[in-house]
C-alpha atoms as a PDB file:
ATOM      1  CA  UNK A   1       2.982 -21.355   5.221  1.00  0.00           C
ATOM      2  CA  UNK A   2       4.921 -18.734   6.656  1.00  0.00           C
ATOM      3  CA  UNK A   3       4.645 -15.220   6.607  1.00  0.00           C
ATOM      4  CA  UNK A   4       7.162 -13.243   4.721  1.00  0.00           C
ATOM      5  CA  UNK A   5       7.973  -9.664   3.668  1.00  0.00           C
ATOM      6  CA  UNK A   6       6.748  -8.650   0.299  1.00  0.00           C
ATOM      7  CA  UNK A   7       9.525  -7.663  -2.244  1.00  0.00           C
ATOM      8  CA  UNK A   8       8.720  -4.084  -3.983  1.00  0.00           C
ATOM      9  CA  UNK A   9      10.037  -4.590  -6.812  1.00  0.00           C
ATOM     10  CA  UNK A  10       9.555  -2.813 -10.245  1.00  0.00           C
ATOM     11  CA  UNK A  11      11.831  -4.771 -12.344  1.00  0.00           C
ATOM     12  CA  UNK A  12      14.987  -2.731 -11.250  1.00  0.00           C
ATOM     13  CA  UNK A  13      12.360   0.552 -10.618  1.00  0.00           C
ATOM     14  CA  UNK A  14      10.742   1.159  -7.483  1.00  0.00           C
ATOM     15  CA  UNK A  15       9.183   4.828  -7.057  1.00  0.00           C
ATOM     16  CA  UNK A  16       9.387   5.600  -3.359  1.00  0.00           C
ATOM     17  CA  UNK A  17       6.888   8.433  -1.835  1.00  0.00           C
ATOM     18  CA  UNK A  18       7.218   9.840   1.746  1.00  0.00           C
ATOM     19  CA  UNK A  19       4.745  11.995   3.207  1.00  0.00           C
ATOM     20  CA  UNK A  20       5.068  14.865   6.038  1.00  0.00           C
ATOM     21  CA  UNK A  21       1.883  14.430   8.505  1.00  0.00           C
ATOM     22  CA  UNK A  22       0.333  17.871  10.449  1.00  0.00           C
ATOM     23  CA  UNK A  23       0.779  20.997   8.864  1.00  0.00           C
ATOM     24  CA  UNK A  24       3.367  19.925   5.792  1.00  0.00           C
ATOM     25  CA  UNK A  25       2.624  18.857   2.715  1.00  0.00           C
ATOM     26  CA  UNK A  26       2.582  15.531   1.353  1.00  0.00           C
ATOM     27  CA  UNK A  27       5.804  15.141  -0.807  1.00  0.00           C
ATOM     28  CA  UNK A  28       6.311  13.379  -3.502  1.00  0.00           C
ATOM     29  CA  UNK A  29       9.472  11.693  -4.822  1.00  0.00           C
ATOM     30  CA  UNK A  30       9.766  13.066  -8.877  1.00  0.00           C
ATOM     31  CA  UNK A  31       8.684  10.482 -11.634  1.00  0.00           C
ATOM     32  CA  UNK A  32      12.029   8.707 -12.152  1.00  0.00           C
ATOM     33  CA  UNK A  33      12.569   9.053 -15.991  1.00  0.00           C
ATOM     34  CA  UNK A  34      16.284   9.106 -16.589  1.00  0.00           C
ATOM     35  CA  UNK A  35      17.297   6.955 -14.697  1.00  0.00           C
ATOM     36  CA  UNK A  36      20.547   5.168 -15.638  1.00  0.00           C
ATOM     37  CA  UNK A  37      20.644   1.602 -15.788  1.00  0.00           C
ATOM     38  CA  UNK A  38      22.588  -1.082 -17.042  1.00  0.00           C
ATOM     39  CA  UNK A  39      21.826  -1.520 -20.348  1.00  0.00           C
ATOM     40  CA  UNK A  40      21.236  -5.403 -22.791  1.00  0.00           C
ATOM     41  CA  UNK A  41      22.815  -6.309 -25.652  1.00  0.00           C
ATOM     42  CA  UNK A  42      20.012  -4.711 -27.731  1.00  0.00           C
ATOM     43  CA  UNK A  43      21.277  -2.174 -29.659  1.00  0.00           C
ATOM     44  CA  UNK A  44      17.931  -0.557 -30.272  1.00  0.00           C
ATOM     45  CA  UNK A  45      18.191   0.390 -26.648  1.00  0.00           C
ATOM     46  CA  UNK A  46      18.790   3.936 -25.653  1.00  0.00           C
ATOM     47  CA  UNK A  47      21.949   4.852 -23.594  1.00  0.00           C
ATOM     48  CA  UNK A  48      19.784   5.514 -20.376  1.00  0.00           C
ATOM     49  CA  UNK A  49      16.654   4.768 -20.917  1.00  0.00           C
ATOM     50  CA  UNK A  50      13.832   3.634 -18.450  1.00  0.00           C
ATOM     51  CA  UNK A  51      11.011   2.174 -18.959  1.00  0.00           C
ATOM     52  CA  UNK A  52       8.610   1.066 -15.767  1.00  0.00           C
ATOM     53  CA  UNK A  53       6.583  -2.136 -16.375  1.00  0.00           C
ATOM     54  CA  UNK A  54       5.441  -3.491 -12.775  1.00  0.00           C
ATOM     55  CA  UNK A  55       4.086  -1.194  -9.894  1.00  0.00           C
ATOM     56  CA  UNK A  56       3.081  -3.158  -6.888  1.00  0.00           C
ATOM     57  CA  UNK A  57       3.116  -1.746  -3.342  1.00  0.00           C
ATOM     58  CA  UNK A  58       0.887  -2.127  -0.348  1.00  0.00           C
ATOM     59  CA  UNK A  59      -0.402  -6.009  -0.730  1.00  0.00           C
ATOM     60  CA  UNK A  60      -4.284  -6.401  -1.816  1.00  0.00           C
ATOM     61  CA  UNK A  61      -4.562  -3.502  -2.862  1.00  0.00           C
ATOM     62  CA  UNK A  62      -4.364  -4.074  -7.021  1.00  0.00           C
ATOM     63  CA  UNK A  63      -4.948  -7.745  -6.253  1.00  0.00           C
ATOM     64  CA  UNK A  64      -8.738  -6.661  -4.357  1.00  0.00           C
ATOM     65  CA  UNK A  65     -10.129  -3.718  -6.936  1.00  0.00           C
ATOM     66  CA  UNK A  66      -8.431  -3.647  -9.921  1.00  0.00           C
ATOM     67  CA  UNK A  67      -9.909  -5.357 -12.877  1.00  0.00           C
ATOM     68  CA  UNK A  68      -7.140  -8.032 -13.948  1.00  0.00           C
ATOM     69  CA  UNK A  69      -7.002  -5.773 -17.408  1.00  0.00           C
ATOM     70  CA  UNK A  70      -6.284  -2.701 -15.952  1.00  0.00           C
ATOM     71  CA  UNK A  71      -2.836  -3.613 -14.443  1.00  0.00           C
ATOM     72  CA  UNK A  72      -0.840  -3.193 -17.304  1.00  0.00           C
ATOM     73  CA  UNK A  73      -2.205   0.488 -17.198  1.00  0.00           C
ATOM     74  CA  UNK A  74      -1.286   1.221 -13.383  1.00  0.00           C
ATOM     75  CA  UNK A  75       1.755  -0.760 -13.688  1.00  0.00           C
ATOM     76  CA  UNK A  76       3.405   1.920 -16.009  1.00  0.00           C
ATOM     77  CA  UNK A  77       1.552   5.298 -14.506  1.00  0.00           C
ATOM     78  CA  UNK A  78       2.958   6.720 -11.216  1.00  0.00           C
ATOM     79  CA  UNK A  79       1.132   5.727  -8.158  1.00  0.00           C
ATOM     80  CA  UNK A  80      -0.550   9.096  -7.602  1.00  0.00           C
ATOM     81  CA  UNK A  81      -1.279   9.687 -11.517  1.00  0.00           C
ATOM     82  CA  UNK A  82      -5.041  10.295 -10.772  1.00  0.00           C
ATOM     83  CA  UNK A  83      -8.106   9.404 -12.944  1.00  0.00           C
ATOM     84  CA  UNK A  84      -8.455   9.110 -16.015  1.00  0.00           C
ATOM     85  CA  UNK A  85      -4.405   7.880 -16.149  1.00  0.00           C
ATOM     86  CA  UNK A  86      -4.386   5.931 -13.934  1.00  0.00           C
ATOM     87  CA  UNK A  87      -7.902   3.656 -13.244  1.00  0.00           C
ATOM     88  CA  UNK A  88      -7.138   2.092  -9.474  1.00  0.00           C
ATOM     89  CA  UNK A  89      -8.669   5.474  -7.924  1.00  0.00           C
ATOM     90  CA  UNK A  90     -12.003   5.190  -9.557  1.00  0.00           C
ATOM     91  CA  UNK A  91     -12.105   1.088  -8.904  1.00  0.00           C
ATOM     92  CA  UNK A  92     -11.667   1.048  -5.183  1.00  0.00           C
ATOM     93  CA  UNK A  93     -14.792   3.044  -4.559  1.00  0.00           C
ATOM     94  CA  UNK A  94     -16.318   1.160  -7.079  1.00  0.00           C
ATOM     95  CA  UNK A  95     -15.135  -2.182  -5.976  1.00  0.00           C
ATOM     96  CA  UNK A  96     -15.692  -1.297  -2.663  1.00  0.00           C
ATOM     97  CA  UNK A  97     -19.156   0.237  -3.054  1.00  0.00           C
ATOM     98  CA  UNK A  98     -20.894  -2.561  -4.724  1.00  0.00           C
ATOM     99  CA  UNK A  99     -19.435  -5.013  -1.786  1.00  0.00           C
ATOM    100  CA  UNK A 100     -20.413  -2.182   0.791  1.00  0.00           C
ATOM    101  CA  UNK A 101     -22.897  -0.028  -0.558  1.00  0.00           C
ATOM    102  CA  UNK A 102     -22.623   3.858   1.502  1.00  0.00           C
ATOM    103  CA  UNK A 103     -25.287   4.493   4.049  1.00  0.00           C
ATOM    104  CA  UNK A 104     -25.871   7.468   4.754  1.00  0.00           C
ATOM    105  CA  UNK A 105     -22.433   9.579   5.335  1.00  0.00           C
ATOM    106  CA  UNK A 106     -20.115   6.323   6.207  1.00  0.00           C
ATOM    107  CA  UNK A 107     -19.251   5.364   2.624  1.00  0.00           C
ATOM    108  CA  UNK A 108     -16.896   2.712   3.002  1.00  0.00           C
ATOM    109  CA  UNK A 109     -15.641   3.597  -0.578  1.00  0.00           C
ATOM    110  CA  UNK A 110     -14.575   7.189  -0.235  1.00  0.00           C
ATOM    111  CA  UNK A 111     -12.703   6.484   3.131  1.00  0.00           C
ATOM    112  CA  UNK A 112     -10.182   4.030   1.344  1.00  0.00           C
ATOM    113  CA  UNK A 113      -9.753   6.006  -1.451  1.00  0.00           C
ATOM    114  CA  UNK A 114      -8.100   8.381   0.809  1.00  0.00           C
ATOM    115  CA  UNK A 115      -6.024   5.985   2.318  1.00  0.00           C
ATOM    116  CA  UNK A 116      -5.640   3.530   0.136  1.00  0.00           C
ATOM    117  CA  UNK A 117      -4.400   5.689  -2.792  1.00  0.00           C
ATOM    118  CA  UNK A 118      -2.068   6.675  -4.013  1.00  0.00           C
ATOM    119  CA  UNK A 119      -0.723   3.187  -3.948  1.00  0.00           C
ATOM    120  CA  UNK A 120       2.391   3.899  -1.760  1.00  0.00           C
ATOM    121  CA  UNK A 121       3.849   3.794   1.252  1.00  0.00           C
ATOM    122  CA  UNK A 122       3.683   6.766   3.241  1.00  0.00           C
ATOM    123  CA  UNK A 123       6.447   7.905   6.018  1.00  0.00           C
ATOM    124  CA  UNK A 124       6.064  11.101   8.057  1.00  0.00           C
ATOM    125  CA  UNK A 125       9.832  11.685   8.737  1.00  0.00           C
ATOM    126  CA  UNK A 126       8.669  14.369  11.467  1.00  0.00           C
ATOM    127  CA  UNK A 127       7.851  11.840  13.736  1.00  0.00           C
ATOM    128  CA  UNK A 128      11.456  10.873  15.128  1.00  0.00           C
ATOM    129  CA  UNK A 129      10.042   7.936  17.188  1.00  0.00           C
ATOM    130  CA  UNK A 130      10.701   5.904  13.962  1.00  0.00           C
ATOM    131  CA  UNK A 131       8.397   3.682  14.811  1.00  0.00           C
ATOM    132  CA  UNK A 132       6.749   1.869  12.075  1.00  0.00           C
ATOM    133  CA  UNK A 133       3.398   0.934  11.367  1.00  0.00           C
ATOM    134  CA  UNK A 134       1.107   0.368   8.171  1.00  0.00           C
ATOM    135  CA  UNK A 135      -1.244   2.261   7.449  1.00  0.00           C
ATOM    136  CA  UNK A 136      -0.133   4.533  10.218  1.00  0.00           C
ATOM    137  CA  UNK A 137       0.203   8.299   8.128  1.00  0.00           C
ATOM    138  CA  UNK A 138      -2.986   7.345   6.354  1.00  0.00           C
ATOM    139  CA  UNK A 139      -5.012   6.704   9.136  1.00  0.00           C
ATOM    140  CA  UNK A 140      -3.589   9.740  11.125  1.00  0.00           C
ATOM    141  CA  UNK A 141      -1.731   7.395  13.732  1.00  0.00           C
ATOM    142  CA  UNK A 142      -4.787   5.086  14.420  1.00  0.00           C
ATOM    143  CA  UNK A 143      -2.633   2.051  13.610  1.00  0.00           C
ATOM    144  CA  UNK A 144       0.078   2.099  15.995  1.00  0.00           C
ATOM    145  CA  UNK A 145       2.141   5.313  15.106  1.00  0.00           C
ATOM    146  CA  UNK A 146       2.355   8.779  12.745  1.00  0.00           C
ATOM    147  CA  UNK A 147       5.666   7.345  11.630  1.00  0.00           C
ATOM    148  CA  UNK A 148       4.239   5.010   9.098  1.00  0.00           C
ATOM    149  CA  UNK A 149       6.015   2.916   6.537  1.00  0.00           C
ATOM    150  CA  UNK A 150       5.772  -0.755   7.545  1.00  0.00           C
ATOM    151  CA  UNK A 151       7.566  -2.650  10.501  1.00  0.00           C
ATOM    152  CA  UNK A 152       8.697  -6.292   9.385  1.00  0.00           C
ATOM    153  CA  UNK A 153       5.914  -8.138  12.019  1.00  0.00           C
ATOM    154  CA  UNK A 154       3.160  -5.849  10.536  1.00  0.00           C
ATOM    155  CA  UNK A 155       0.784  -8.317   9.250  1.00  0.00           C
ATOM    156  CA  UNK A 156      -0.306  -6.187   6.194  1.00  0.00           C
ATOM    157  CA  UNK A 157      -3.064  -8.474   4.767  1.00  0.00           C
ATOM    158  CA  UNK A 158      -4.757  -8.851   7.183  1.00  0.00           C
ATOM    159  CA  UNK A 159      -5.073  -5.104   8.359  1.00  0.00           C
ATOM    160  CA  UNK A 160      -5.997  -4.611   4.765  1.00  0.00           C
ATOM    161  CA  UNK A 161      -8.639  -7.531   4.900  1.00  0.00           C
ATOM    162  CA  UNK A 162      -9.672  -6.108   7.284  1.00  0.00           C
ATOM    163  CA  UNK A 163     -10.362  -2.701   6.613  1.00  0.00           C
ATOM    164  CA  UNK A 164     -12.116  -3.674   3.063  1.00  0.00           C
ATOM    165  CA  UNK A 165     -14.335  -6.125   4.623  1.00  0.00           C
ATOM    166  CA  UNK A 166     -14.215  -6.406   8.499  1.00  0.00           C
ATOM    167  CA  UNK A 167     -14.405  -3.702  10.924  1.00  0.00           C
ATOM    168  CA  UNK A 168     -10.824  -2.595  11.132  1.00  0.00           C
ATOM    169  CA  UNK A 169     -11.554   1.047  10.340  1.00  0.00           C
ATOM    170  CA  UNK A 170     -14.291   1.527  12.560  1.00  0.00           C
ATOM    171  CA  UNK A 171     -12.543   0.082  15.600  1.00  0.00           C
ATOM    172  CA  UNK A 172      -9.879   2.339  15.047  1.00  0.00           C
ATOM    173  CA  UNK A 173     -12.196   5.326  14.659  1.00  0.00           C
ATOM    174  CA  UNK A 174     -11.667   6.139  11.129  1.00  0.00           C
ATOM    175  CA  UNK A 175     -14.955   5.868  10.052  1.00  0.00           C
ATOM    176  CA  UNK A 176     -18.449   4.888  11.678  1.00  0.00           C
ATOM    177  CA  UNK A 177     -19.645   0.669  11.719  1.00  0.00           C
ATOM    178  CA  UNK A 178     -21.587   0.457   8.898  1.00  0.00           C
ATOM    179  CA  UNK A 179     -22.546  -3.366   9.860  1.00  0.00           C
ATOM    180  CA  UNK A 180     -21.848  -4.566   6.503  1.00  0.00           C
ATOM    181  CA  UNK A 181     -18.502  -6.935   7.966  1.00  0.00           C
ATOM    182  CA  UNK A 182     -17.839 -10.143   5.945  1.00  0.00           C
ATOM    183  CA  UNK A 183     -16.120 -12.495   8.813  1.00  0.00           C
ATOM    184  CA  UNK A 184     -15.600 -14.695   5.557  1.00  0.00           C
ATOM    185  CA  UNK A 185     -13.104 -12.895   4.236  1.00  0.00           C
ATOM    186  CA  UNK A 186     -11.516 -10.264   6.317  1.00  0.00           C
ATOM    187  CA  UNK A 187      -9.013 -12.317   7.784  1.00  0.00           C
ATOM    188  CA  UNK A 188      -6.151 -14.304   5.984  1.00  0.00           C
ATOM    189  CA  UNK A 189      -6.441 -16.808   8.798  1.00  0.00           C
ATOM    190  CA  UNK A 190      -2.609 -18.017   8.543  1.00  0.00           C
ATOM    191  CA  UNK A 191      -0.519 -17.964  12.134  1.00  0.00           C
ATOM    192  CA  UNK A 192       2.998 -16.075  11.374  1.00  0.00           C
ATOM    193  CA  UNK A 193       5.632 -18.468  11.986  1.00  0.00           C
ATOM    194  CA  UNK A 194       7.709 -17.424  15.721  1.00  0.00           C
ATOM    195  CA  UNK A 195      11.051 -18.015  14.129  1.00  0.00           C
ATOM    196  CA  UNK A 196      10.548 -15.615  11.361  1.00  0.00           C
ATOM    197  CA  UNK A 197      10.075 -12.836  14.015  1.00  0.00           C
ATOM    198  CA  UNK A 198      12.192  -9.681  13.390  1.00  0.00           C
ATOM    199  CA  UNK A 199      15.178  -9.213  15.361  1.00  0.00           C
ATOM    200  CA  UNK A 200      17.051  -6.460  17.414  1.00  0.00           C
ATOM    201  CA  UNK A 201      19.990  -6.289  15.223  1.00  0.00           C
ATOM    202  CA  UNK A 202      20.059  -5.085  11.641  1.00  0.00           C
ATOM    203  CA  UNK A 203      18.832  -5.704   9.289  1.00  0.00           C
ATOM    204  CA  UNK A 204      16.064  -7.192  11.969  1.00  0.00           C
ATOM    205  CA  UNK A 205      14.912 -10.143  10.083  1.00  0.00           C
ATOM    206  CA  UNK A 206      14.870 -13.171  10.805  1.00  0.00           C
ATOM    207  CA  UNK A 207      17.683 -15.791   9.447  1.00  0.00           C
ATOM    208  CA  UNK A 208      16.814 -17.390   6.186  1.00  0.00           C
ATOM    209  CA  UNK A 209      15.500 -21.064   6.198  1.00  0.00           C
END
């Protein structure tokens, strides 16, 4: 099995977010509500309308912590919604907790909430080295860059793996070893194929096979 980019899709809607690292502000792209579309042959239809039904962005995430009922409540909220609207928030502390119960101040729980949610990915557009890496605004540059976003060889499930169960976080300095790793499960243990590399030319992936 090879390793492949993950499609964000939303059904025709995908709500982007970009943040500004240092001293801006995180902004926010607006809730997309009027968006126009092309509309079916249902005449009951409004001219315009938009309605989101699937929200899906950085892999795991939902997949890990969210009860399987809950995700046709986050899949219509916007990512950064909050409790009570929208329930992912309170379940990855609480997911995470009774896996990796706090000790003392490292709680495991609280330190992906804050980069974990909202569930979107960040880019810090003041960092013109444009050099992408998950994770990378969230854990103030300890994965590779302040740039963020995602570069195409980032092997996302893993990192994520391995900051919910391994010791990913702690090796990067984020938070203290709390000696609670699960070797089990904090790696996907599948070898990306070399020939689905990215490239040097745009759009920088590989050729499809």
């Amino acid at each position: 099995m090879t390793k492949r980019l993950f499609a964000l899709a939303a059904c025709g809607a995908l709500s982007l977010a970009f943040s500004a690292c240092s001293s801006k502000s995180v902004v926010h792209a607006p809730p997309v509500t009027g968006l126009a579309t092309p509309q079916p042959t249902n005449p009951v239809t409004p001219t315009g309308a938009y309605t989101q039904i699937e929200l899906l962005s950085r892999p795991a995430v939902k997949e890990v912590f969210e009860q399987f009922n809950d995700h046709k409540t986050t899949n219509a909220v916007e990512p950064y919604a909050g409790t009570p609207a929208d329930p992912l928030l309170a379940e990855i502390k609480g997911t995470e907790d009774t896996v990796r119960p706090a000790t003392g101040a490292t709680d495991y729980g609280a330190a992906l909430q804050g980069i974990l949610y909202p569930n979107e990915y960040a880019v810090n557009l003041a960092d013109t080295s444009g050099k992408a890496a998950y994770l990378g605004v969230e854990t103030g540059g300890a994965t590779g860059s302040m740039f963020g976003g995602r570069d195409p060889n980032d092997d996302v499930v893993d990192i994520s793996l391995g900051a919910l169960f391994g010791n990913t976080l702690s090796s990067l300095g984020v938070i203290a070893d709390d000696g609670e790793e699960n070797n089990c499960i904090s790696k996907e243990n599948v070898t990306q194929d070399p020939t689905q590399m990215k490239t040097t030319t745009f759009p920088y992936l590989a050729s499809p096979h």
